[in-house]
PDB file of N, CA and C in Angstrom:
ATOM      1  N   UNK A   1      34.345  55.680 -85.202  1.00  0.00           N
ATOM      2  CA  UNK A   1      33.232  55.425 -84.294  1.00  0.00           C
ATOM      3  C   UNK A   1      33.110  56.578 -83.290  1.00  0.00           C
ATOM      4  N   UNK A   2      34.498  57.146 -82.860  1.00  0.00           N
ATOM      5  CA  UNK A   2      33.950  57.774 -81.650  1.00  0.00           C
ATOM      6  C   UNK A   2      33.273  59.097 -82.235  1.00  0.00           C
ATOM      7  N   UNK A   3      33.714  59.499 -83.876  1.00  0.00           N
ATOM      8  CA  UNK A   3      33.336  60.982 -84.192  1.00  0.00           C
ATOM      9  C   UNK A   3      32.206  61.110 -84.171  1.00  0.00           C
ATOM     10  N   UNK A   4      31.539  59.682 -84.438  1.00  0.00           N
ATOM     11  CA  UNK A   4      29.622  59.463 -84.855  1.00  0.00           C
ATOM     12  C   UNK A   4      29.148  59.692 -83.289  1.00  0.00           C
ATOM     13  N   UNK A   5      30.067  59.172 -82.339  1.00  0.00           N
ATOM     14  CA  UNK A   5      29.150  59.192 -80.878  1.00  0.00           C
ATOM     15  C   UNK A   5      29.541  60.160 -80.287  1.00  0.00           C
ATOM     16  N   UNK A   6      30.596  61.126 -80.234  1.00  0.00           N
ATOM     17  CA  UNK A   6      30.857  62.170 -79.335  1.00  0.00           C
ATOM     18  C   UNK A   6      30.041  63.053 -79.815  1.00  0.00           C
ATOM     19  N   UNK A   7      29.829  64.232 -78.213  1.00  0.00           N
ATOM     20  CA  UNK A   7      29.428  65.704 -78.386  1.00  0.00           C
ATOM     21  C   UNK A   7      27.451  65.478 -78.765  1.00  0.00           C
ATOM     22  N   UNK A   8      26.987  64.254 -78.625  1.00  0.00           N
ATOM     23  CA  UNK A   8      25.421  63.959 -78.673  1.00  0.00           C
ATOM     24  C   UNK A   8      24.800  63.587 -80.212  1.00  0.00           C
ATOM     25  N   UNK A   9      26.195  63.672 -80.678  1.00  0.00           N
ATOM     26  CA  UNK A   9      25.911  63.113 -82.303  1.00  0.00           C
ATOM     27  C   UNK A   9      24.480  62.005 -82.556  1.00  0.00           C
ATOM     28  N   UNK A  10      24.497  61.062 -81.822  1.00  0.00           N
ATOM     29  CA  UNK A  10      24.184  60.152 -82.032  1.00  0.00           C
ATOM     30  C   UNK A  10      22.776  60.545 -81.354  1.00  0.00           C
ATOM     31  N   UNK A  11      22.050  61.298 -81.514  1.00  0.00           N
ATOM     32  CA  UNK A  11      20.078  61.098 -81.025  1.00  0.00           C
ATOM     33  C   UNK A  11      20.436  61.902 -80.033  1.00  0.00           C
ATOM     34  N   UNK A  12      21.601  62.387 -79.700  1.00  0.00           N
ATOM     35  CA  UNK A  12      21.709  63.317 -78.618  1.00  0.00           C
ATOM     36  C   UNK A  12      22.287  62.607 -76.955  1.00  0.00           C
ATOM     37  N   UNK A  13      23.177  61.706 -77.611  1.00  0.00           N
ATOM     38  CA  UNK A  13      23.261  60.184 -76.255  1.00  0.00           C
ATOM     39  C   UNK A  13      24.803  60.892 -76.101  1.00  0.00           C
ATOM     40  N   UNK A  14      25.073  60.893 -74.889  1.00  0.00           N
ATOM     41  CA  UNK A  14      26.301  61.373 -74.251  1.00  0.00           C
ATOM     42  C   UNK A  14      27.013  60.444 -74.165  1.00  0.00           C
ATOM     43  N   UNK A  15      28.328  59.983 -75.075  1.00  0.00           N
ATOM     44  CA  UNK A  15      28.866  58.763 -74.977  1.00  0.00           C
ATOM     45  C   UNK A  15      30.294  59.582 -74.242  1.00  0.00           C
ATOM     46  N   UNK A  16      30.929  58.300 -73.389  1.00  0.00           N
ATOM     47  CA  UNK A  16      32.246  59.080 -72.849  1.00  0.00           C
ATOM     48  C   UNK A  16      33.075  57.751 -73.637  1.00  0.00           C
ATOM     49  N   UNK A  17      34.479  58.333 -73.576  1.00  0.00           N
ATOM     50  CA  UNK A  17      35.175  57.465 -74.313  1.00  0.00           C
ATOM     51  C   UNK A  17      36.177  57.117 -73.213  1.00  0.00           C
ATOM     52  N   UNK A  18      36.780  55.809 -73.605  1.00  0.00           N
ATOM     53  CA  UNK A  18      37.920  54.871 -72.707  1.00  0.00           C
ATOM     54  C   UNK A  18      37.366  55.158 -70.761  1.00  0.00           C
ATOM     55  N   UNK A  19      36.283  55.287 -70.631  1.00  0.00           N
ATOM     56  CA  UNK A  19      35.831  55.573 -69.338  1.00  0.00           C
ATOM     57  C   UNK A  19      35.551  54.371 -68.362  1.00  0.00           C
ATOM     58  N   UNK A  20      36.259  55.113 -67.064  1.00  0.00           N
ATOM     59  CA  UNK A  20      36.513  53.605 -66.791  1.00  0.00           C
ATOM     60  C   UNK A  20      35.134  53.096 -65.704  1.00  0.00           C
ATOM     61  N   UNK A  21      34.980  51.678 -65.852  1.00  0.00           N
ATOM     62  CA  UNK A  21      33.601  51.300 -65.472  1.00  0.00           C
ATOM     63  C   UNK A  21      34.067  50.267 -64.398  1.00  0.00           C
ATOM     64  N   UNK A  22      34.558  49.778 -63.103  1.00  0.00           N
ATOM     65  CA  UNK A  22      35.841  48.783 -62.830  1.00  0.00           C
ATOM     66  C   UNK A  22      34.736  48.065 -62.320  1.00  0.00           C
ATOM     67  N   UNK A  23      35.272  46.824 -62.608  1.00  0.00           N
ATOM     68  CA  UNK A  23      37.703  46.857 -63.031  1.00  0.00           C
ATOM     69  C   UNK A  23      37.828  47.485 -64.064  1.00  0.00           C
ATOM     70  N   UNK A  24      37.000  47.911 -65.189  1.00  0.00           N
ATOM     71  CA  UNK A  24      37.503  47.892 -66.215  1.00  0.00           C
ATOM     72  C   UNK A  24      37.872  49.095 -66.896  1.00  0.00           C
ATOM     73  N   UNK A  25      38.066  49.355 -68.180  1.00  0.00           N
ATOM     74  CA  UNK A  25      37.978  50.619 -68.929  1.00  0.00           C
ATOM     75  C   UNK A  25      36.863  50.451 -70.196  1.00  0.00           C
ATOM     76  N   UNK A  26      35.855  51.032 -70.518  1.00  0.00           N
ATOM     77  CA  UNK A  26      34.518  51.124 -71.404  1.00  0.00           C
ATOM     78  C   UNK A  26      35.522  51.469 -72.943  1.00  0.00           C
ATOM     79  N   UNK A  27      34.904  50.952 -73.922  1.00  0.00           N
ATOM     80  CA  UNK A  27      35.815  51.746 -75.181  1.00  0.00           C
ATOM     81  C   UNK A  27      34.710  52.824 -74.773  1.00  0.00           C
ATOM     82  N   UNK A  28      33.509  52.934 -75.405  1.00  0.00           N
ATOM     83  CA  UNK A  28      32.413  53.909 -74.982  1.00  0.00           C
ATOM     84  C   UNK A  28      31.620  53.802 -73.697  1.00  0.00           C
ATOM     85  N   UNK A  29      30.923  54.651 -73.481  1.00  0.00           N
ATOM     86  CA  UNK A  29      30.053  54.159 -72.120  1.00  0.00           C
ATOM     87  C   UNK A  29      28.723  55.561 -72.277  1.00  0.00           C
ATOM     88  N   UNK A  30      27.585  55.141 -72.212  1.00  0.00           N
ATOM     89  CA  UNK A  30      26.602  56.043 -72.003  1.00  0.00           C
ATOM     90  C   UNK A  30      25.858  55.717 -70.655  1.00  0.00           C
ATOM     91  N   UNK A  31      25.956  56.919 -69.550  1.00  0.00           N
ATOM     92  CA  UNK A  31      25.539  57.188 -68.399  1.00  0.00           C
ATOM     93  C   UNK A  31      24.306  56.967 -68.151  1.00  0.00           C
ATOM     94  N   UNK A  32      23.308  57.689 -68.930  1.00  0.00           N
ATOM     95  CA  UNK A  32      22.373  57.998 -69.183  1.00  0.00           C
ATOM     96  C   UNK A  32      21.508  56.668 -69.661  1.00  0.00           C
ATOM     97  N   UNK A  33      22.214  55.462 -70.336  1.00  0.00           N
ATOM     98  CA  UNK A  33      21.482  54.551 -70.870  1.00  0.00           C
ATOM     99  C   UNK A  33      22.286  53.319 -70.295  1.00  0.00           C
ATOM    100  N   UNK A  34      22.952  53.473 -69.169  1.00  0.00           N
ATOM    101  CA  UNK A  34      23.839  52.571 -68.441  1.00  0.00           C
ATOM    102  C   UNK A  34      24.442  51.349 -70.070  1.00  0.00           C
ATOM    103  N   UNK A  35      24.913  51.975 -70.695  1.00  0.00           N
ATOM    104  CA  UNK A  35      25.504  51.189 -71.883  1.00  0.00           C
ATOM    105  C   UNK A  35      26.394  51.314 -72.365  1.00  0.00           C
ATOM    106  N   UNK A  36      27.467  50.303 -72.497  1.00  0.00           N
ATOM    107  CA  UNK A  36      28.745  50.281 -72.539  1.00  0.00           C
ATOM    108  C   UNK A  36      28.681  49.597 -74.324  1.00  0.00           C
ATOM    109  N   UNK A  37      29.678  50.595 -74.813  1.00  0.00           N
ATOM    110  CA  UNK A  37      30.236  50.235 -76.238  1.00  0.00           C
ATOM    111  C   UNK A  37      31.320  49.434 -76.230  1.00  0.00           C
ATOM    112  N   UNK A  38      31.352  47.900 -76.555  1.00  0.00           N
ATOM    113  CA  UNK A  38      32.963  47.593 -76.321  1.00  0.00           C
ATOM    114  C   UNK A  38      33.148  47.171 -78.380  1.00  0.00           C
ATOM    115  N   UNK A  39      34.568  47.699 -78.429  1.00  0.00           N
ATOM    116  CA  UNK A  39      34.607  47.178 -80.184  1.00  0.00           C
ATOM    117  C   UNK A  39      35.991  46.023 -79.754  1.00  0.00           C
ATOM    118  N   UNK A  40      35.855  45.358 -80.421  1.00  0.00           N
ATOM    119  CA  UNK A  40      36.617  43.679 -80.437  1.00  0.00           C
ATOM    120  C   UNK A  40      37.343  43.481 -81.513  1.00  0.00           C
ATOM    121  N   UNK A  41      38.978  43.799 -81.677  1.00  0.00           N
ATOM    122  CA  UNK A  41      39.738  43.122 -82.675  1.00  0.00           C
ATOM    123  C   UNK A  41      39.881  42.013 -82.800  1.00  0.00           C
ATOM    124  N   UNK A  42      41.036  41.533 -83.220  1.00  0.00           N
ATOM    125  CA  UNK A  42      41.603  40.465 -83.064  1.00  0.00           C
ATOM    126  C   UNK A  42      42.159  39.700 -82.246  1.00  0.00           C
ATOM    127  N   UNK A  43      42.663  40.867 -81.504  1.00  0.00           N
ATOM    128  CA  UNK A  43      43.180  40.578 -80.308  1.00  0.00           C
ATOM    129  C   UNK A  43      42.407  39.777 -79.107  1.00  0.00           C
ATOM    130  N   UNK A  44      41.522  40.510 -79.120  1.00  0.00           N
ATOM    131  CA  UNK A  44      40.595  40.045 -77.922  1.00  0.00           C
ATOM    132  C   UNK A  44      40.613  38.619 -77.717  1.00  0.00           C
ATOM    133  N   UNK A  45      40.324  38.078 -76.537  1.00  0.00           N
ATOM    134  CA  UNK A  45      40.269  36.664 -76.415  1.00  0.00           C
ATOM    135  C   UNK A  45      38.747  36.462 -75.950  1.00  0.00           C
ATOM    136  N   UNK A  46      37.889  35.587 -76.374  1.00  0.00           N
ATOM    137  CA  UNK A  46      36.520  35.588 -76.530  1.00  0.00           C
ATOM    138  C   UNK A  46      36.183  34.869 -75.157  1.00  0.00           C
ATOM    139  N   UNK A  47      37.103  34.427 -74.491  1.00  0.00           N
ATOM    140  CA  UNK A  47      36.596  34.268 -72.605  1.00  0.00           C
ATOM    141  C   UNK A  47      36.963  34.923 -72.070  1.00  0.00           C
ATOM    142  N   UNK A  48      37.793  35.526 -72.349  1.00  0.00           N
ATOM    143  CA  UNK A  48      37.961  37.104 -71.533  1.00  0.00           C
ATOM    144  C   UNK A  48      36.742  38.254 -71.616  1.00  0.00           C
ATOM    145  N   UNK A  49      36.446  38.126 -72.990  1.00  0.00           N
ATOM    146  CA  UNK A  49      35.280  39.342 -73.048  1.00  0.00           C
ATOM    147  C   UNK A  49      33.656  38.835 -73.038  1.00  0.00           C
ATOM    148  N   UNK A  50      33.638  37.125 -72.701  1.00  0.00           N
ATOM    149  CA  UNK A  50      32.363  36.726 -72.192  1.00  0.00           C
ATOM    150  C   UNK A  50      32.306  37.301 -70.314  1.00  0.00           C
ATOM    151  N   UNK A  51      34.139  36.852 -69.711  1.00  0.00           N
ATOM    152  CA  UNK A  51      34.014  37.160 -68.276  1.00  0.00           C
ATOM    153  C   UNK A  51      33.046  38.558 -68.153  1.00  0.00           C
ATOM    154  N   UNK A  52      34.446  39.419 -69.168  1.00  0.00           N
ATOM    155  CA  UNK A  52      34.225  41.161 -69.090  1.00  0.00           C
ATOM    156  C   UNK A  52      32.860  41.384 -68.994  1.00  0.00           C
ATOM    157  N   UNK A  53      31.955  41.104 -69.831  1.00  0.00           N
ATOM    158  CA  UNK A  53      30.273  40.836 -70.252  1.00  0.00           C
ATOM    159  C   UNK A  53      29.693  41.199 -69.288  1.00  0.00           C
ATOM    160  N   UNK A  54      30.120  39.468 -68.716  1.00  0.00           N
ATOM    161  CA  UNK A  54      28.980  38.616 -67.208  1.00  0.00           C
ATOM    162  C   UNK A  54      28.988  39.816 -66.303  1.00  0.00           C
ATOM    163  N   UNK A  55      30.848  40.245 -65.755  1.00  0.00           N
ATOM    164  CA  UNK A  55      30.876  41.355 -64.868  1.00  0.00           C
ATOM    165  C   UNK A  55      29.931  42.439 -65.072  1.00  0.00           C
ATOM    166  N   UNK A  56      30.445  42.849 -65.818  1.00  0.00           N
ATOM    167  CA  UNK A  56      29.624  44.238 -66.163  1.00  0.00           C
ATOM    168  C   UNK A  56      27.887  44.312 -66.327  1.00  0.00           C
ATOM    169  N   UNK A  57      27.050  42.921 -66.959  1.00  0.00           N
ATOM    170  CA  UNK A  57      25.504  43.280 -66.599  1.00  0.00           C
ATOM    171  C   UNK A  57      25.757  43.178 -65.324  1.00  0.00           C
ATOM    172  N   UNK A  58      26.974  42.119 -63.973  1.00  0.00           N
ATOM    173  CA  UNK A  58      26.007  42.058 -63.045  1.00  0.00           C
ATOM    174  C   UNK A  58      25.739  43.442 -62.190  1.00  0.00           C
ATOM    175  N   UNK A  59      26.261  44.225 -62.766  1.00  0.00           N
ATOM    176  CA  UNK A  59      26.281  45.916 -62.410  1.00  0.00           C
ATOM    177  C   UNK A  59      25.190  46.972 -63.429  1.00  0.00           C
ATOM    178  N   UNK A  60      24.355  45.825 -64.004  1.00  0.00           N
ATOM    179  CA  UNK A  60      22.887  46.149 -64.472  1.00  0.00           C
ATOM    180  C   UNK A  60      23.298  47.328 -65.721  1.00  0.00           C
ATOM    181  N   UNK A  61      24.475  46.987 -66.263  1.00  0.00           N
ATOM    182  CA  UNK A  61      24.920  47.693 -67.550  1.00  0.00           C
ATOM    183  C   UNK A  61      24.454  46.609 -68.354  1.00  0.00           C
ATOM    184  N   UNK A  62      24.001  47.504 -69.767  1.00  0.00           N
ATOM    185  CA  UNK A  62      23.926  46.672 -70.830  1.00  0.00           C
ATOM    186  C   UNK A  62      25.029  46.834 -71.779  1.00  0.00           C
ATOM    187  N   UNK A  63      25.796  45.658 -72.112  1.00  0.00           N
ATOM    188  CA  UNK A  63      26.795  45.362 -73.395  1.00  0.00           C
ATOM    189  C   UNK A  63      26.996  45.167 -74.620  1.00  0.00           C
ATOM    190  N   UNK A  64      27.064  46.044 -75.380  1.00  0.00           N
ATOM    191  CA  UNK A  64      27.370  45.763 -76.681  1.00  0.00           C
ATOM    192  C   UNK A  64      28.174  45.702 -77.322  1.00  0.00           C
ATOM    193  N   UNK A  65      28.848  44.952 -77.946  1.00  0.00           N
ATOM    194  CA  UNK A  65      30.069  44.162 -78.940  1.00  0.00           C
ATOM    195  C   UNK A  65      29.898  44.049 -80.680  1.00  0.00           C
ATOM    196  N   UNK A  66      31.109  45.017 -80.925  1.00  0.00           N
ATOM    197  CA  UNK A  66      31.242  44.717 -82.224  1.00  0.00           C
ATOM    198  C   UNK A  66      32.445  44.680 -82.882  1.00  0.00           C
ATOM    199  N   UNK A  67      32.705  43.949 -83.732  1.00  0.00           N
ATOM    200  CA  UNK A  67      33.887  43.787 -84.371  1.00  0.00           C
ATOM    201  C   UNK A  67      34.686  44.955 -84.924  1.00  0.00           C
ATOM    202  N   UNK A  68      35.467  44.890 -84.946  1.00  0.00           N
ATOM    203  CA  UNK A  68      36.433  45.985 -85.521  1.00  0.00           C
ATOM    204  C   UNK A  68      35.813  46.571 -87.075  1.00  0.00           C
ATOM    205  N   UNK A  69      35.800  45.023 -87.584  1.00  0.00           N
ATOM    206  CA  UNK A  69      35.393  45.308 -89.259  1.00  0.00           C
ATOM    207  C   UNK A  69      33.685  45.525 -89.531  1.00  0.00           C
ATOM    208  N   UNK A  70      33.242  45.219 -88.100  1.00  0.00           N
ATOM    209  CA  UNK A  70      31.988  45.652 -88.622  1.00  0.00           C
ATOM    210  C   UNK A  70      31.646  47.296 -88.411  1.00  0.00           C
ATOM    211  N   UNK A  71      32.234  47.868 -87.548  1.00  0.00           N
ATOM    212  CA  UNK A  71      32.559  49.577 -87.530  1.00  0.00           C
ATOM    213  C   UNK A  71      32.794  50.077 -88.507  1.00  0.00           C
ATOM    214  N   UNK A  72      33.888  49.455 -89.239  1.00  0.00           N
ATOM    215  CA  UNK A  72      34.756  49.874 -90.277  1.00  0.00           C
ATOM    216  C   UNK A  72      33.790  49.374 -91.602  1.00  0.00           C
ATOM    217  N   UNK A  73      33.324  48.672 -91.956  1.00  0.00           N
ATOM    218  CA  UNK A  73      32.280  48.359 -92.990  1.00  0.00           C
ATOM    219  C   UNK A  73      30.836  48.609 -92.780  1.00  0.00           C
ATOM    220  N   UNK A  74      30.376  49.020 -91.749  1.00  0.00           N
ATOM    221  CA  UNK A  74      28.967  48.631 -91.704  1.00  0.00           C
ATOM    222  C   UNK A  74      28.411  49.392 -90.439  1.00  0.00           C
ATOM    223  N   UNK A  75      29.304  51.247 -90.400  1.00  0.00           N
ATOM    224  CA  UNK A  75      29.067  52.053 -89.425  1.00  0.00           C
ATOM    225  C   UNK A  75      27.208  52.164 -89.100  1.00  0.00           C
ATOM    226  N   UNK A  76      26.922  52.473 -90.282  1.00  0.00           N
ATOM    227  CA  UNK A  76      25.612  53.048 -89.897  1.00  0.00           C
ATOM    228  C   UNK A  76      24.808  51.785 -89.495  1.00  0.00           C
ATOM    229  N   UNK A  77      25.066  50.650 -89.524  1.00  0.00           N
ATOM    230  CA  UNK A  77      24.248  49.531 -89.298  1.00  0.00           C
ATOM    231  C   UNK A  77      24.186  49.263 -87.545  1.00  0.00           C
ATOM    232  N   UNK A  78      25.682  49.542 -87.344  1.00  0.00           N
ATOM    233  CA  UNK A  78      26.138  49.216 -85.812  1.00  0.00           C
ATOM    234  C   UNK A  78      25.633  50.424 -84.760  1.00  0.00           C
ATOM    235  N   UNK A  79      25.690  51.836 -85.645  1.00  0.00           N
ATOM    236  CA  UNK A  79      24.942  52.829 -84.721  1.00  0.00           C
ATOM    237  C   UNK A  79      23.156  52.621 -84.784  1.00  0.00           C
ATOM    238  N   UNK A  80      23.160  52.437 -85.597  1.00  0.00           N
ATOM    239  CA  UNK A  80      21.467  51.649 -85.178  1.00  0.00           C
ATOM    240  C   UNK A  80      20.895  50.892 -84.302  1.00  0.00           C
ATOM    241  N   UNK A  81      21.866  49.616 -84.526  1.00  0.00           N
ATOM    242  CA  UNK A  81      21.529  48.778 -83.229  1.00  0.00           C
ATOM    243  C   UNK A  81      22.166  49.501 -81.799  1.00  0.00           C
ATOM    244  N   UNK A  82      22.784  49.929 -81.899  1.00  0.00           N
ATOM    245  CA  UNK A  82      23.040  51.362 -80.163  1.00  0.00           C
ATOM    246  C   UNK A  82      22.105  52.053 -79.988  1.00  0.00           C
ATOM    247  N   UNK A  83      21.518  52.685 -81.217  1.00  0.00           N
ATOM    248  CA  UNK A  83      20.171  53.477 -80.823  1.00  0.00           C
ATOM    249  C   UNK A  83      18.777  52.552 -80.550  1.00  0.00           C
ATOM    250  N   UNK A  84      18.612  51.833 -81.476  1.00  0.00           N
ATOM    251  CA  UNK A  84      17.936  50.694 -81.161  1.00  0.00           C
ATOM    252  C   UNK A  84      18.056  49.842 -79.340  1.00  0.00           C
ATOM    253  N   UNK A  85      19.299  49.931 -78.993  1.00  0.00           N
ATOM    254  CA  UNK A  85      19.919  49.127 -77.405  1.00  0.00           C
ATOM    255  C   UNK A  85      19.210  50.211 -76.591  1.00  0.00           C
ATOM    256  N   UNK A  86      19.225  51.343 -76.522  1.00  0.00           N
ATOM    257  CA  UNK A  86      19.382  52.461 -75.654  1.00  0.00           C
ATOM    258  C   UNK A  86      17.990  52.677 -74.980  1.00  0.00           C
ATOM    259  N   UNK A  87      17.768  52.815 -74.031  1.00  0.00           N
ATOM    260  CA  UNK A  87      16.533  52.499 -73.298  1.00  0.00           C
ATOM    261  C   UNK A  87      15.559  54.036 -73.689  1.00  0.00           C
ATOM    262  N   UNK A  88      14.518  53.987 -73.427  1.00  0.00           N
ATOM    263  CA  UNK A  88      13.719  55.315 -73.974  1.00  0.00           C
ATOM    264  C   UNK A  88      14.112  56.517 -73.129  1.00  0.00           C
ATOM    265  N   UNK A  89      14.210  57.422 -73.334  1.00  0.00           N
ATOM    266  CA  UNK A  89      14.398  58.316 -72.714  1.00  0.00           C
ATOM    267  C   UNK A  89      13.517  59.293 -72.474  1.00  0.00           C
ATOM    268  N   UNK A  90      13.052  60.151 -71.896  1.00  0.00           N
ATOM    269  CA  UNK A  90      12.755  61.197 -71.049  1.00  0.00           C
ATOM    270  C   UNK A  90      13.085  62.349 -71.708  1.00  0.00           C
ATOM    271  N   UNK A  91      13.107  63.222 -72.680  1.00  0.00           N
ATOM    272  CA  UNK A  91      12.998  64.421 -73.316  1.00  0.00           C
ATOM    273  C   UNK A  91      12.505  65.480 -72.696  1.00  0.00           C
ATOM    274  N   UNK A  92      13.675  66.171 -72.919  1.00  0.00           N
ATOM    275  CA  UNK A  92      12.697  67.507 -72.649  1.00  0.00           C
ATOM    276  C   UNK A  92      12.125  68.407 -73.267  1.00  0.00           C
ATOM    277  N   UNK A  93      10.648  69.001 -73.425  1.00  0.00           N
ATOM    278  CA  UNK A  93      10.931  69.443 -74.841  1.00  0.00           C
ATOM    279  C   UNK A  93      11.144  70.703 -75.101  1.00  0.00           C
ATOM    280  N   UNK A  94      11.483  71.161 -76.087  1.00  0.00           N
ATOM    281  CA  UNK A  94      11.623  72.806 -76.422  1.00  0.00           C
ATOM    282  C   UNK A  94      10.878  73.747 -76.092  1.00  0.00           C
ATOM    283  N   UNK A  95      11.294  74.460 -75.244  1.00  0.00           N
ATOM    284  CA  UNK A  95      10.290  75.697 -74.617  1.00  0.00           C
ATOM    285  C   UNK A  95       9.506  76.288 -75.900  1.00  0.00           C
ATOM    286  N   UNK A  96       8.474  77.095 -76.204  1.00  0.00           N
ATOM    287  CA  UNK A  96       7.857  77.403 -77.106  1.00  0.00           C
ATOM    288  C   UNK A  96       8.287  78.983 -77.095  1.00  0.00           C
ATOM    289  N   UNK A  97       8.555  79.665 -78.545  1.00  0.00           N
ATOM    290  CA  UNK A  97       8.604  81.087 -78.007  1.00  0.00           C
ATOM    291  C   UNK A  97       8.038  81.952 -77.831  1.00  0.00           C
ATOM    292  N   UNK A  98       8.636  83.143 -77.412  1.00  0.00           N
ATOM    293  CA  UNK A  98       7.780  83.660 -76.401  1.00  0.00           C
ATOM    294  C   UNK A  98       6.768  84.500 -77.212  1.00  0.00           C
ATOM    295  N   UNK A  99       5.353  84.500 -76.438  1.00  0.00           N
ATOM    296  CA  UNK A  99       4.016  85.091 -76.598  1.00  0.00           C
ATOM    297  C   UNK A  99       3.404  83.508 -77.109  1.00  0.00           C
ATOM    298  N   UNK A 100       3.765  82.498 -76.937  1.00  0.00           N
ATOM    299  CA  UNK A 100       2.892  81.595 -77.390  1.00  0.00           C
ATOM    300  C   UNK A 100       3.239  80.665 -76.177  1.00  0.00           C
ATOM    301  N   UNK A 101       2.041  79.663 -75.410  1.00  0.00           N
ATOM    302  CA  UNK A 101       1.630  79.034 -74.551  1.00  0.00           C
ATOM    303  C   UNK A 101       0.845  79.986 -73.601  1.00  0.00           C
ATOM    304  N   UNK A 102       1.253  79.547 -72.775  1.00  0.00           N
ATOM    305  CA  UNK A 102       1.004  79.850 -70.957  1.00  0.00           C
ATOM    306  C   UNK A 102       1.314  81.317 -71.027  1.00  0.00           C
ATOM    307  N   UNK A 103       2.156  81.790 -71.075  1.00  0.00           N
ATOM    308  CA  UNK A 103       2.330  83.320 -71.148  1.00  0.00           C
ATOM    309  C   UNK A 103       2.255  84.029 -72.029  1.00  0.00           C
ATOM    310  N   UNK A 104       1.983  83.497 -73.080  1.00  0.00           N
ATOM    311  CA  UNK A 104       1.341  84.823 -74.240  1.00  0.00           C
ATOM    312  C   UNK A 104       0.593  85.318 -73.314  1.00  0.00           C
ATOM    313  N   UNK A 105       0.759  86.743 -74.274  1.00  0.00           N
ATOM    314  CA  UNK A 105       0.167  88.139 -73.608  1.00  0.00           C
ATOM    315  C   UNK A 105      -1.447  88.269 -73.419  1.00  0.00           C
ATOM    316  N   UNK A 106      -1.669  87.364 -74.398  1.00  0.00           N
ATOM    317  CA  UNK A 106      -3.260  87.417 -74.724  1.00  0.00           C
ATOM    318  C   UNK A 106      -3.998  86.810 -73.235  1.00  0.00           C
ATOM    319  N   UNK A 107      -3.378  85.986 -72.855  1.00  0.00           N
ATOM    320  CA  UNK A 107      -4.020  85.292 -71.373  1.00  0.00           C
ATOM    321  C   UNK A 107      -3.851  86.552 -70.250  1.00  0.00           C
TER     322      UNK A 107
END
């Protein structure tokens, strides 16, 4: 998971990893789209990570949860719905090169 989201892999979304969001620690966390990646083994205890949840929107983050095995079986499905979660963004777009727009020579 993290190779698909580090370095802007993912649509160009800046994910940080084990970053901490407190109380807590994020498995992922994107700044930019106030969205926290959490992945859920077995381990996890499912009122612990409803508390974890509640906390964290009331700090106007959005949460997303996925199983261990659904990473592991069903990567490209789970990075979809992240890109799909991720609020629109603001682009910037590619300068044009040069002699074409506003400063071509011809103007």
């Amino acid at each position: 998971m993290w190779y698909r989201l580090r370095a802007g892999r993912l649509d160009g979304l800046k994910f940080l990893r084990q970053h901490p969001v407190s109380p807590y620690v994020a498995d992922f966390y994107c700044q930019a789209c106030k969205l926290v990646v959490e992945l859920d083994g077995s381990q996890h205890d499912h009122q612990t990570d409803r508390q974890r949840t509640r906390v964290l929107e009331e700090r106007s983050l959005k949460v997303l949860r996925f199983r261990d095995n659904e990473v592991l079986q069903q990567m490209d499905a789970v990075l979809e719905v992240i890109l799909r979660t991720a609020p629109d963004r603001t682009l910037t777009p590619t300068p044009l090169p040069e002699g074409e727009g506003l400063k071509s020579k011809e103007r």
